[in-house]
Protein backbone atom coordinates (compact mmCIF):
# COMPACT_ATOMS: atom_id res chain seq x y z
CA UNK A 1 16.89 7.54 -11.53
CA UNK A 2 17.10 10.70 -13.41
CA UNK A 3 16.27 14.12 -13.42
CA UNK A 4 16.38 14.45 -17.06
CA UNK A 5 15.04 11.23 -18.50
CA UNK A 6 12.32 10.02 -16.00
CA UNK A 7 10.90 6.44 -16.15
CA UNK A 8 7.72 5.31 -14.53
CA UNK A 9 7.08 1.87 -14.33
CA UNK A 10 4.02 0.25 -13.63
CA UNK A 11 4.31 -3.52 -12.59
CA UNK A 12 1.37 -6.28 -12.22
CA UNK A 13 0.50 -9.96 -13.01
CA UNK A 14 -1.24 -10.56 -16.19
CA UNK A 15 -5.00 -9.72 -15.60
CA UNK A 16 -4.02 -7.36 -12.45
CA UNK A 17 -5.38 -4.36 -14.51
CA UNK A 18 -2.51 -2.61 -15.70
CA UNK A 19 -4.15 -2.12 -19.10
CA UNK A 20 -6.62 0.35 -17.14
CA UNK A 21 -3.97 2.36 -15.40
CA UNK A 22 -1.99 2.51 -18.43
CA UNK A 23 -5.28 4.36 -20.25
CA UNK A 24 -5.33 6.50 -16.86
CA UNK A 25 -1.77 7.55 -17.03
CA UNK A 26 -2.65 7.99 -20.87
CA UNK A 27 -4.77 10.66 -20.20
CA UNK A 28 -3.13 11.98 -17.79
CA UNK A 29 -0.25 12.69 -20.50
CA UNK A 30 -2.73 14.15 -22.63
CA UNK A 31 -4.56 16.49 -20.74
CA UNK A 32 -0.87 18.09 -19.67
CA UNK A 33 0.71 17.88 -22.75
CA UNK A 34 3.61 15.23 -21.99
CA UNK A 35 5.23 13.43 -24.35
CA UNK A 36 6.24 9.62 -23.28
CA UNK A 37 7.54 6.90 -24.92
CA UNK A 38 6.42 3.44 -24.17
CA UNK A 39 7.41 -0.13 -23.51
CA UNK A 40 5.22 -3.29 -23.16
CA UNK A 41 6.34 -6.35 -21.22
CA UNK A 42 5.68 -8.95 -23.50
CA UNK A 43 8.27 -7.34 -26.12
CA UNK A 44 10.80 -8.47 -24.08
CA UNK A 45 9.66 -11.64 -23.70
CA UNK A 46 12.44 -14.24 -25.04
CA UNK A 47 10.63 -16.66 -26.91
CA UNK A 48 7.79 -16.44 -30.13
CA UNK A 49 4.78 -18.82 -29.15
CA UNK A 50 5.44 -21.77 -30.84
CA UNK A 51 9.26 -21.65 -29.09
CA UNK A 52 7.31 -20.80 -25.88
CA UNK A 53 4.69 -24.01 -26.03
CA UNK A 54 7.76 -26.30 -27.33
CA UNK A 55 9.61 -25.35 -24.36
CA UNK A 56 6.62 -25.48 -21.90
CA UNK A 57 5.96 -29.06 -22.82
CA UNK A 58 9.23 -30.15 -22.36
CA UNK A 59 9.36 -28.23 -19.04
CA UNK A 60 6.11 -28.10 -16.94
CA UNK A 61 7.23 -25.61 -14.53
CA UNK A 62 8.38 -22.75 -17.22
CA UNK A 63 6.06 -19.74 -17.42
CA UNK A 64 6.05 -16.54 -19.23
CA UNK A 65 6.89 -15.45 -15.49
CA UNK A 66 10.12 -16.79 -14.76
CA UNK A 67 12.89 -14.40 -15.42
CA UNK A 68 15.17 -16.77 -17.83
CA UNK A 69 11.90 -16.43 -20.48
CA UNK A 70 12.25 -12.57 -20.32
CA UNK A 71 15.08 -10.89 -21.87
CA UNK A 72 15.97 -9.02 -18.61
CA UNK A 73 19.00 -8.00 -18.95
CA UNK A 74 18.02 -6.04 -22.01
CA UNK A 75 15.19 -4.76 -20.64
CA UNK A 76 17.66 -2.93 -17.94
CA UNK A 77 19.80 -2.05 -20.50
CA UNK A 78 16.94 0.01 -22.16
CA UNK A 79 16.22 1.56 -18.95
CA UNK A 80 20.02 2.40 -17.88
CA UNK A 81 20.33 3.86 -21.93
CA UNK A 82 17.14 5.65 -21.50
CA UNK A 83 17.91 7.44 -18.15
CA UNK A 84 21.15 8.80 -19.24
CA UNK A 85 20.35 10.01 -22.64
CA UNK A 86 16.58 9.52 -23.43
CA UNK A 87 17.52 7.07 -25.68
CA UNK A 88 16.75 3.64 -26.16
CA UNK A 89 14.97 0.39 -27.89
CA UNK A 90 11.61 -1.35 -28.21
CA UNK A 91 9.34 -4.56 -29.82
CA UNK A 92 6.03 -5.73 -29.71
CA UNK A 93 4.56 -8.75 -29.24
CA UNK A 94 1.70 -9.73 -32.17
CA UNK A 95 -0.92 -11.16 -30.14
CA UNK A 96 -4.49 -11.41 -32.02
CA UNK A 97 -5.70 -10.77 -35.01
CA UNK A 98 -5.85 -7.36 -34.55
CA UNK A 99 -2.32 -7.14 -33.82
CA UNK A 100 -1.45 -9.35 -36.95
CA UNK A 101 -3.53 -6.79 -38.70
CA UNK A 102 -1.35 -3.90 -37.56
CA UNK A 103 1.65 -4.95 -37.44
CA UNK A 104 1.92 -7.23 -40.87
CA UNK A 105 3.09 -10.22 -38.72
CA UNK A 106 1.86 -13.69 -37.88
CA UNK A 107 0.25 -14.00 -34.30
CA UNK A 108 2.97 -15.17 -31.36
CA UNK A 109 5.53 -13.40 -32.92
CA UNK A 110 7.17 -10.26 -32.41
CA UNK A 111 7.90 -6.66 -34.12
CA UNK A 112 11.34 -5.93 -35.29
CA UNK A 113 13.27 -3.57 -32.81
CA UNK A 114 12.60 0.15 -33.51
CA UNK A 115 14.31 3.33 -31.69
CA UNK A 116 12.52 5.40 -29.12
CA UNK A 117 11.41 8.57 -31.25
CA UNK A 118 13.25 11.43 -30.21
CA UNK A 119 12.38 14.48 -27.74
CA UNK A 120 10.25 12.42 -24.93
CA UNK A 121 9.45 13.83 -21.55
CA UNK A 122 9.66 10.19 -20.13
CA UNK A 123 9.40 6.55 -20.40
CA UNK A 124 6.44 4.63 -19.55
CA UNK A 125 6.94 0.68 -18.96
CA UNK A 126 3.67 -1.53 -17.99
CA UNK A 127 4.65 -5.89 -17.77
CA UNK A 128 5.33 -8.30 -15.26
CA UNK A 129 8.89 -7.26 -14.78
CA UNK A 130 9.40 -3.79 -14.53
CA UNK A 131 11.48 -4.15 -10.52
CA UNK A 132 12.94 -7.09 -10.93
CA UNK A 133 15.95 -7.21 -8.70
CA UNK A 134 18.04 -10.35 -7.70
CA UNK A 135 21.81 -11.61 -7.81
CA UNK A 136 21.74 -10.06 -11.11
CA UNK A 137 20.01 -7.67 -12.21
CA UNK A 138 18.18 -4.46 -10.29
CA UNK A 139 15.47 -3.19 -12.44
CA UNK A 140 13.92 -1.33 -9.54
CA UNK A 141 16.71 0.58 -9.31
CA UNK A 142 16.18 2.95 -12.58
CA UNK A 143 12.44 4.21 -12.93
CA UNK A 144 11.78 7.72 -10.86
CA UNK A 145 7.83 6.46 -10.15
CA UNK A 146 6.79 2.59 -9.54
CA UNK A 147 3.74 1.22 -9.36
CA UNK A 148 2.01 -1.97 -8.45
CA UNK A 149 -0.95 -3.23 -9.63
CA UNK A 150 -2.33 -6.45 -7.90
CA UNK A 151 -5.46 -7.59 -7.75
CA UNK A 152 -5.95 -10.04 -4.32
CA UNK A 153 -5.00 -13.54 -5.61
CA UNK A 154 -8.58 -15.09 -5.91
CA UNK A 155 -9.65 -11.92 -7.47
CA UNK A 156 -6.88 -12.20 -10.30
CA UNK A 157 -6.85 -16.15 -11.02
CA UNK A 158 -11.14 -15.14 -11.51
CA UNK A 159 -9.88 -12.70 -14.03
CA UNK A 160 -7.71 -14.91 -15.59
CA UNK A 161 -9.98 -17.84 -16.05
CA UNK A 162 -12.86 -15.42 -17.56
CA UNK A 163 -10.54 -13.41 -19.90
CA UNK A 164 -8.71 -16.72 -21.07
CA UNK A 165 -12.42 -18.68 -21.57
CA UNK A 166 -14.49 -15.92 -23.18
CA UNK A 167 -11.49 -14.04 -25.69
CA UNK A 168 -8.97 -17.11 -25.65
CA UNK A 169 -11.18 -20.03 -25.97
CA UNK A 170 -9.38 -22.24 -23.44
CA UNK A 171 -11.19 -24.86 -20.87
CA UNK A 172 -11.26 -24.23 -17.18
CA UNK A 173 -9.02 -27.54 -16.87
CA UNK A 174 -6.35 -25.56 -19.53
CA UNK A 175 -6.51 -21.72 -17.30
CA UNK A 176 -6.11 -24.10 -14.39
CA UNK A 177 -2.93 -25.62 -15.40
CA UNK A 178 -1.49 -22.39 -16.27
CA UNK A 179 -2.48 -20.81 -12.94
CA UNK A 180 -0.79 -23.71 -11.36
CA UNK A 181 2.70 -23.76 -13.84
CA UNK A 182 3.30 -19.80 -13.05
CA UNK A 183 2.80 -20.57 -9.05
CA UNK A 184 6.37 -20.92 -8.12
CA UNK A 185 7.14 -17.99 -10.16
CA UNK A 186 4.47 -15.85 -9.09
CA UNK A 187 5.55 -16.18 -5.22
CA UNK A 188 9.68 -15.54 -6.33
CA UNK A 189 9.45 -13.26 -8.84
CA UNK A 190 6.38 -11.34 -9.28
CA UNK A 191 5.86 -10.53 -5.34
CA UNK A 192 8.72 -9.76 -4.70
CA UNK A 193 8.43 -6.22 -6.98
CA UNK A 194 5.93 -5.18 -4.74
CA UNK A 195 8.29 -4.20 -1.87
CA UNK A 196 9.77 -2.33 -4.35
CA UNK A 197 7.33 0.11 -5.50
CA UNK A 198 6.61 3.37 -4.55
CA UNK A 199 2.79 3.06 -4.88
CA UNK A 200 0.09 -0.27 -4.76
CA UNK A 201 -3.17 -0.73 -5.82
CA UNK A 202 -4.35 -3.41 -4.61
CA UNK A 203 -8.39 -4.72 -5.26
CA UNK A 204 -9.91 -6.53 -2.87
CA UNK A 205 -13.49 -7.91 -3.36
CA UNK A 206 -16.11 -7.47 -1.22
CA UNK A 207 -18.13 -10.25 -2.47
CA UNK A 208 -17.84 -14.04 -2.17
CA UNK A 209 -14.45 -15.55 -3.95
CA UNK A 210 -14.16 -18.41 -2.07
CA UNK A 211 -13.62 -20.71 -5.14
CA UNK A 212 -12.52 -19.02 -8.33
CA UNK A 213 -12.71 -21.95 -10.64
CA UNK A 214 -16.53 -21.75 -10.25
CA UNK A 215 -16.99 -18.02 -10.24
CA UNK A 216 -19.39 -17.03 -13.45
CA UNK A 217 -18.45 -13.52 -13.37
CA UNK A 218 -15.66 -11.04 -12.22
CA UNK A 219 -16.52 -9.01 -9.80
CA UNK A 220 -17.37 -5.37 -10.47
CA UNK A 221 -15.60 -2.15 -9.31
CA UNK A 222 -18.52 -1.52 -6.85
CA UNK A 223 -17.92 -5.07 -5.27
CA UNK A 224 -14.54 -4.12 -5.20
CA UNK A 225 -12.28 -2.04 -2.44
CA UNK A 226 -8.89 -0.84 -3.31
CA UNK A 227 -6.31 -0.80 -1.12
CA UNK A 228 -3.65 2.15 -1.86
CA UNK A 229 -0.36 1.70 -0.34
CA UNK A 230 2.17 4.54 -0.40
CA UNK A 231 5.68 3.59 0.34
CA UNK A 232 6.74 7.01 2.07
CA UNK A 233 4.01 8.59 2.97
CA UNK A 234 5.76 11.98 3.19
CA UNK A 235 3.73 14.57 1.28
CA UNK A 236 0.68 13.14 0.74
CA UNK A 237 -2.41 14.99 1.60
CA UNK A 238 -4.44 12.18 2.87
CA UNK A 239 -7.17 14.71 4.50
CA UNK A 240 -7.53 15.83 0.80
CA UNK A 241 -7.67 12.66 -0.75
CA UNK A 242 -10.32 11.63 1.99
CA UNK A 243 -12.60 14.60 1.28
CA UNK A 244 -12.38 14.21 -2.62
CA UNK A 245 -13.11 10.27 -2.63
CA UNK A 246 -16.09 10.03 -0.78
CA UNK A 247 -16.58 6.66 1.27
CA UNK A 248 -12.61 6.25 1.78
CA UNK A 249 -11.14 5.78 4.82
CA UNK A 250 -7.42 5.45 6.17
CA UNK A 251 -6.84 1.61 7.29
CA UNK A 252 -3.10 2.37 8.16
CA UNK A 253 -0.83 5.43 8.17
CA UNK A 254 0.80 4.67 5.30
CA UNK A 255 -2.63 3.09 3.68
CA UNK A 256 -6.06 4.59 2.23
CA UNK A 257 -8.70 2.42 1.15
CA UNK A 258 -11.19 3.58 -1.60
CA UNK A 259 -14.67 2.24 -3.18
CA UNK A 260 -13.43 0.72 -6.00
CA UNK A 261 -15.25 3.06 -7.92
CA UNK A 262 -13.55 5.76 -7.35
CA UNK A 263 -10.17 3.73 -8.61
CA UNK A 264 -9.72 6.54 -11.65
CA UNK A 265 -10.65 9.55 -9.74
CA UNK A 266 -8.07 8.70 -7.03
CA UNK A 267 -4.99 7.60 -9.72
CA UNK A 268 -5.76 11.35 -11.34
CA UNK A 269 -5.51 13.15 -8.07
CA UNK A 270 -2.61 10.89 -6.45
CA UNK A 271 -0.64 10.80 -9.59
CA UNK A 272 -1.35 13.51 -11.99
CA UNK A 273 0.81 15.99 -9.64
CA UNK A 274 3.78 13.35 -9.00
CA UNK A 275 3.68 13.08 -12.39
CA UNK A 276 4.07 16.76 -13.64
CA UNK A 277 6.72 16.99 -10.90
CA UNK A 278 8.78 14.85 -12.62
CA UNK A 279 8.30 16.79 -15.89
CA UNK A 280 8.94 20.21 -14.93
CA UNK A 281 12.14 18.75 -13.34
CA UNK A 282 12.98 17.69 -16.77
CA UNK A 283 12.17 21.08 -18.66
CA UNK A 284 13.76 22.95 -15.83
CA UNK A 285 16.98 21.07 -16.78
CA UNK A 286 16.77 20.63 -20.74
């Protein structure tokens, strides 16, 4: 970690909703005037598409999960450069159209690398991989703020198989096969992060999921409970929380649980201060 070169990290499975916190913490760098740099997941991917699907076909069980498809080791290299001198390296990954568009590159491939711009307050990081830590590597060890964002795992396959279907075009039978290549992956490397973060949000649904792979529609954030873990508890004004985010309620001392709702409201109170903590650190010492 460092004081002068702070990295939050915010870690989830692909359709957990880290696209929405990412707009939350995006505001929350507006409104106070911070300055961050960011890095997306799938840049550090190690494989264009049509490498990817080649290699998936001749190996069932590979998935954009499993660490050896990721170029890890980089991606903690960014994060050790960044942390000591604010420094540090990014791509992107062309996805759509739209990114084609922008970027002036084919779809499934990526950006060339381009330097960090100079003079950030901190570095923001949203994938699948962002506290990865094994015989190897110890990703977790570098970012000053990590989050989680899971969804409960019928709640995120439902996601998955209506994001895929409706924007992607795939069949049921094709989301299904995916779901089931990224399995072993998902239980050794993506839930394992999880102990590792400082803060979870966690959706739970309060309506019927029983069977995903029939489900017609996601369910909304007023269906929806979140579950907001805090690591160490030490500091946080839970009473305050409570009164501000009406309907919560504590379900464990370390543990508040919120309409899902109120999911915004309660990342802008709960991280808005951490947040600024971290900056003023930085100013203090630049």
């Amino acid at each position: 970690m460092s004081a002068r070169h702070p990295i939050i990290s915010v870690t989830g499975s692909s359709g957990a909703g880290t696209t929405s916190v990412r707009n939350t913490f995006e505001q929350i760098f507006r409104r106070e005037d911070v300055s961050a740099v960011y890095i997306e997941g799938d840049g550090f991917h190690a494989f264009d598409r049509e490498t990817m699907h080649a290699m998936m076909a001749a190996e069932p069980t590979l998935s954009h999960f499993a660490p050896r498809a990721n170029l890890l080791p980089e991606l903690e290299e960014v994060f050790r450069t960044y942390g000591e001198s604010g420094r540090g390296r990014t791509r992107h990954y062309v996805h759509d159209v739209e990114d084609a568009a922008r970027y002036g590159r084919p779809q499934g491939s990526f950006t060339e690398w381009e330097d960090f711009e100079p003079g950030s307050d901190l570095l923001f990081y949203e994938g699948l991989h962002g506290c990865v830590v094994d015989q190897s590597l110890d990703l977790a060890r570098y970012p000053d703020l990590k989050i989680g964002v899971v969804p409960v795992i019928n709640l995120e396959w439902i996601q998955k198989l209506h994001r895929d279907r409706s924007f992607r075009g795939y069949s049921t039978d094709a989301v299904t096969d995916v779901i089931l290549r990224r399995m072993p992956d998902y239980v050794q490397t993506i839930c394992p992060q999880f102990s590792w973060t400082d803060i979870n949000f966690q959706r739970v649904p309060t309506v019927d999921t029983s069977n995903p792979f029939i489900a017609r529609w996601i369910p909304t954030a007023d269906e929806s409970m979140v579950v907001i873990r805090f690591k160490d508890p030490k500091g946080i004004d839970f009473s305050y929380l409570r009164s501000m985010l009406e309907g919560s309620f504590m379900s464990r001392a370390n543990s508040i649980v919120i309409p899902g709702g109120k999911l915004d409201l309660a990342m802008q109170l709960i991280l808005t201060p951490i947040i600024m903590q971290l900056v003023e650190r930085k100013r203090r010492l630049a």
